[in-house]
Protein backbone atom coordinates (compact mmCIF):
# COMPACT_ATOMS: atom_id res chain seq x y z
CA UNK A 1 26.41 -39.17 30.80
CA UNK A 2 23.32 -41.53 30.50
CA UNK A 3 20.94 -39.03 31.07
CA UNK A 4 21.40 -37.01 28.07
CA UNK A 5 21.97 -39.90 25.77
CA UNK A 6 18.37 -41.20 27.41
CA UNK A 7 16.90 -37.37 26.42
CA UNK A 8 17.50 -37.93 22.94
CA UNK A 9 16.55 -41.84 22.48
CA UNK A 10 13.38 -40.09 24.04
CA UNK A 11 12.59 -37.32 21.84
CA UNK A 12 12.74 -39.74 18.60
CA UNK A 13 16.16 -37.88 18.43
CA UNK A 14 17.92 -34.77 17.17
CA UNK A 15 18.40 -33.92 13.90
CA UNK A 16 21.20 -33.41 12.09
CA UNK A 17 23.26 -33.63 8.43
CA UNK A 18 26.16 -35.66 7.43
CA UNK A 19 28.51 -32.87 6.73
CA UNK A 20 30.41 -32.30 3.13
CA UNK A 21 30.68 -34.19 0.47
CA UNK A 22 32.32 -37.44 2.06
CA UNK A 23 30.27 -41.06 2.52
CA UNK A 24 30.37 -42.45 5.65
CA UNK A 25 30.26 -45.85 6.72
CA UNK A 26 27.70 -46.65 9.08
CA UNK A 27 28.21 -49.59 11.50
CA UNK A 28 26.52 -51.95 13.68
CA UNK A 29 28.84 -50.95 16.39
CA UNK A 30 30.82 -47.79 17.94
CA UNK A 31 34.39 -48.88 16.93
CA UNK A 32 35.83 -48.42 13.69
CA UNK A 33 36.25 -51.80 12.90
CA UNK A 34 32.42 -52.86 13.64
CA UNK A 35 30.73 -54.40 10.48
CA UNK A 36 29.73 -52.30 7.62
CA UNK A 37 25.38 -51.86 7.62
CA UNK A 38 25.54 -48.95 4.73
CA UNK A 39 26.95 -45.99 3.79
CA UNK A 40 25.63 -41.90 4.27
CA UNK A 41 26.58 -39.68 2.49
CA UNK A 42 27.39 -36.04 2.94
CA UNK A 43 24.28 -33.74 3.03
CA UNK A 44 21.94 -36.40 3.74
CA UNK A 45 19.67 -36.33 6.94
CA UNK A 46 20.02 -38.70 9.97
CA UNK A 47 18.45 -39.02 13.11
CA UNK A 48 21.00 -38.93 15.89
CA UNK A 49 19.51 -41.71 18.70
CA UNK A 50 22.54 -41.31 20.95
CA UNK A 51 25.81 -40.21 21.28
CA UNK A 52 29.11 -40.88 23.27
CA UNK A 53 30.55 -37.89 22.75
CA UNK A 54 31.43 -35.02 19.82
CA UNK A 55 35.13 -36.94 19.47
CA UNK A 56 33.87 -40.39 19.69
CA UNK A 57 30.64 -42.19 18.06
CA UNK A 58 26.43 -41.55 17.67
CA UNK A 59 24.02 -43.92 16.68
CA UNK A 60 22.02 -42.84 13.92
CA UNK A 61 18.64 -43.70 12.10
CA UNK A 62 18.92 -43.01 8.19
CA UNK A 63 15.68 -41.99 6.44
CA UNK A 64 14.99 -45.46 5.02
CA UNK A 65 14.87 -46.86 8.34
CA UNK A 66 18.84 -48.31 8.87
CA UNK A 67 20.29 -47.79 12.40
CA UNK A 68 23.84 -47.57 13.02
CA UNK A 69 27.01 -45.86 14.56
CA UNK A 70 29.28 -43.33 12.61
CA UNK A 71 31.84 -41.31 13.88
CA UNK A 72 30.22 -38.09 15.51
CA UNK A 73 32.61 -35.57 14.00
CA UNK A 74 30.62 -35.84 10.75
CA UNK A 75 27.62 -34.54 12.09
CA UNK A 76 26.58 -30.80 11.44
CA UNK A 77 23.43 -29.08 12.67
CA UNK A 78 23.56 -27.35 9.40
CA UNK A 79 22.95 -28.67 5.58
CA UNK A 80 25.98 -29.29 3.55
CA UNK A 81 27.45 -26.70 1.57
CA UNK A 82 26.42 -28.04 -1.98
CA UNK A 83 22.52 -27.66 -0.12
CA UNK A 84 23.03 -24.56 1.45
CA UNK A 85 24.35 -23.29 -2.53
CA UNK A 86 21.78 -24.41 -3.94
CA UNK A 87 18.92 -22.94 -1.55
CA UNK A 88 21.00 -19.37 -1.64
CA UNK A 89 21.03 -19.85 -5.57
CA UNK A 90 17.38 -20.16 -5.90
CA UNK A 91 17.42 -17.02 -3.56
CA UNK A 92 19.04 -15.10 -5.70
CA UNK A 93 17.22 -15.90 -9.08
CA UNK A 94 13.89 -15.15 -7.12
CA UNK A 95 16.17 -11.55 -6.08
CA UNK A 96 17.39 -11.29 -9.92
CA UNK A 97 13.86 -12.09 -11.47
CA UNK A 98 12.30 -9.12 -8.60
CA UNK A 99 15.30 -6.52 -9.87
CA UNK A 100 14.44 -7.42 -13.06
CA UNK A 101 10.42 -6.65 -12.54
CA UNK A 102 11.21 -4.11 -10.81
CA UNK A 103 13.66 -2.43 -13.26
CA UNK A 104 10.86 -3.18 -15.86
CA UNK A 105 8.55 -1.12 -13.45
CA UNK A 106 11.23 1.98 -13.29
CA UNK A 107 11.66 1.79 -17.18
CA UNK A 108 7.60 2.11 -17.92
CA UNK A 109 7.28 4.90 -15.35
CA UNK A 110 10.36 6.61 -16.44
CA UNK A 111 8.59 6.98 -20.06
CA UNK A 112 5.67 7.75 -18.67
CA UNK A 113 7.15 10.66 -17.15
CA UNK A 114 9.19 11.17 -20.44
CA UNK A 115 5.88 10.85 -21.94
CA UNK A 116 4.41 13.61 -19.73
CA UNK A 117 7.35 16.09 -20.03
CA UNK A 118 5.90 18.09 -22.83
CA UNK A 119 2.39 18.91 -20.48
CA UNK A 120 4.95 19.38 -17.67
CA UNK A 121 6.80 22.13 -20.06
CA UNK A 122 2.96 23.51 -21.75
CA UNK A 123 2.44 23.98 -18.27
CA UNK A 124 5.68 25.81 -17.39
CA UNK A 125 5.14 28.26 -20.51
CA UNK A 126 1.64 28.61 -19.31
CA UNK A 127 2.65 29.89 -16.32
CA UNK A 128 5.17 32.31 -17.88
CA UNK A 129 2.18 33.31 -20.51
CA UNK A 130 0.06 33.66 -17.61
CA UNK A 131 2.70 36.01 -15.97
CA UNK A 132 3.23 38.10 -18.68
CA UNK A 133 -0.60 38.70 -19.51
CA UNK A 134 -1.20 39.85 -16.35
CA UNK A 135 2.26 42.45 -16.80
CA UNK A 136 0.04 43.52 -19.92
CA UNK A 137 -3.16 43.85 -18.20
CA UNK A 138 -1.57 45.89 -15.81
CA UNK A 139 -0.15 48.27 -17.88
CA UNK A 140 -3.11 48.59 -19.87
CA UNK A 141 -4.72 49.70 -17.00
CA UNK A 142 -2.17 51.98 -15.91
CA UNK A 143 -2.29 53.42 -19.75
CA UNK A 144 -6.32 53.82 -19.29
CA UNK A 145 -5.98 55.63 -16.10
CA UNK A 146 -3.36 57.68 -17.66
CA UNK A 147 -5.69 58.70 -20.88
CA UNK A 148 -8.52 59.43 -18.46
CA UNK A 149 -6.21 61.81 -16.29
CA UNK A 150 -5.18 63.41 -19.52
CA UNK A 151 -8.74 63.43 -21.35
CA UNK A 152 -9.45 65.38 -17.59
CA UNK A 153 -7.09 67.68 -18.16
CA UNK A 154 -7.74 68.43 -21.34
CA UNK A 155 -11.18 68.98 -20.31
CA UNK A 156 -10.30 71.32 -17.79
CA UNK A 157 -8.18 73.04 -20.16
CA UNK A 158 -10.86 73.57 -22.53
CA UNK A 159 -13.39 74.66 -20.28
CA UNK A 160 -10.27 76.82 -18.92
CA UNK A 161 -10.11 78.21 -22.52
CA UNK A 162 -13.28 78.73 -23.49
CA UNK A 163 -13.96 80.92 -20.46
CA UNK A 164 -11.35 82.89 -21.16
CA UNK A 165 -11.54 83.18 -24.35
CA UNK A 166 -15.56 84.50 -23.68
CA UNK A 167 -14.23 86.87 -20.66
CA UNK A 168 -12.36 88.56 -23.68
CA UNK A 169 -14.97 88.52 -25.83
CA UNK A 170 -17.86 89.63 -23.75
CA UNK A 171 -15.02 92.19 -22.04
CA UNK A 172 -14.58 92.96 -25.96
CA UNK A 173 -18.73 93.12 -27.17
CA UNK A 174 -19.73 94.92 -23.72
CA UNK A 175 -17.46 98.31 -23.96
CA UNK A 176 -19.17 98.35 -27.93
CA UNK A 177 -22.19 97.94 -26.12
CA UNK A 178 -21.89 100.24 -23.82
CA UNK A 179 -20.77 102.78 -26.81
CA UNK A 180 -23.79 101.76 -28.78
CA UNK A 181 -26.14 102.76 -25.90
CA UNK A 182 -24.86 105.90 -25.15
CA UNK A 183 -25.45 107.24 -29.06
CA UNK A 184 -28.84 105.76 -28.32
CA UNK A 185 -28.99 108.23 -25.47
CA UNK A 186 -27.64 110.87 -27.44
CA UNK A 187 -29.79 110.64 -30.20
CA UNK A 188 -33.07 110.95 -28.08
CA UNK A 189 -31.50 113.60 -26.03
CA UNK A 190 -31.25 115.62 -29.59
């Protein structure tokens, strides 16, 4: 039982916090009706020098220097409550100041892309004006190959026509020709 109590006295001690809000009379002995040499008070930090035991008594170093015994059931490894509220409250103004930075953050990039919506849409009816030129150019194409196969045809027609049309008349002119020639005949034969 020495041996640990010697570990600690060794180390300069453990240390640990007068658990919640109580005070705590320190004295000059480990019995409970020792003399009074101050008074600790919940949350504060003491430096345990030895102990008899978690259900009996430690000596204790306060910060300002005063050694005594206290009962070792109001020692806790951790702060007291009221501390441990108080750290997790600053914790969570430093979270609510961040949400609130970053919520700032979401609002100026959400009208940012509010303020980009109307390229976003020019660029959507772009697209669809882009689309429907090409339809156009397409079927302007398809209307120019359709004129030139007609303005063919036509062409072909024509030349269709007008060789006909001087088959019959040289078939037409060459029988009067042939007429005419033969009177020529005639008429020197006489």
């Amino acid at each position: 039982m020495l041996l640990p109590v010697c570990a600690l006295a060794q180390d300069g001690g453990k240390q640990l916090y007068i658990s919640d809000d109580i005070s705590i009379t320190v004295r000059d002995g480990p019995r409970n009706d020792a003399a009074s040499v101050g008074v600790v008070n919940s949350g504060d930090r003491v430096t345990v020098l030895e102990t008899l035991g978690e259900q009996s008594f430690a000596r204790i170093r306060t910060p300002d220097g005063r050694s005594g015994w206290i009962t070792s059931r109001y020692l806790s490894v951790l702060p007291a409550a009221k501390d441990r509220v108080q750290g997790l409250q600053t914790e969570l103004t430093t979270s609510r100041n961040q949400v609130k930075s970053l919520q700032a953050e979401l609002d100026a990039a959400q009208g940012r892309l509010e303020g980009a919506r109307p390229a976003m849409e020019l660029a959507a009816d772009n697209e669809r004006l882009k689309a429907e030129l090409a339809t156009a150019q397409q079927q302007n194409e398809d209307a120019q190959i359709r004129t030139i196969d007609e303005s063919a045809k036509r062409r072909t027609l024509v030349t269709g026509a007008a060789l006909i049309g001087g088959g019959i008349l040289l078939g037409l002119i060459l029988p009067l020709m042939g007429r005419m020639g033969g009177r020529r005949k005639r008429r020197n034969e006489l």
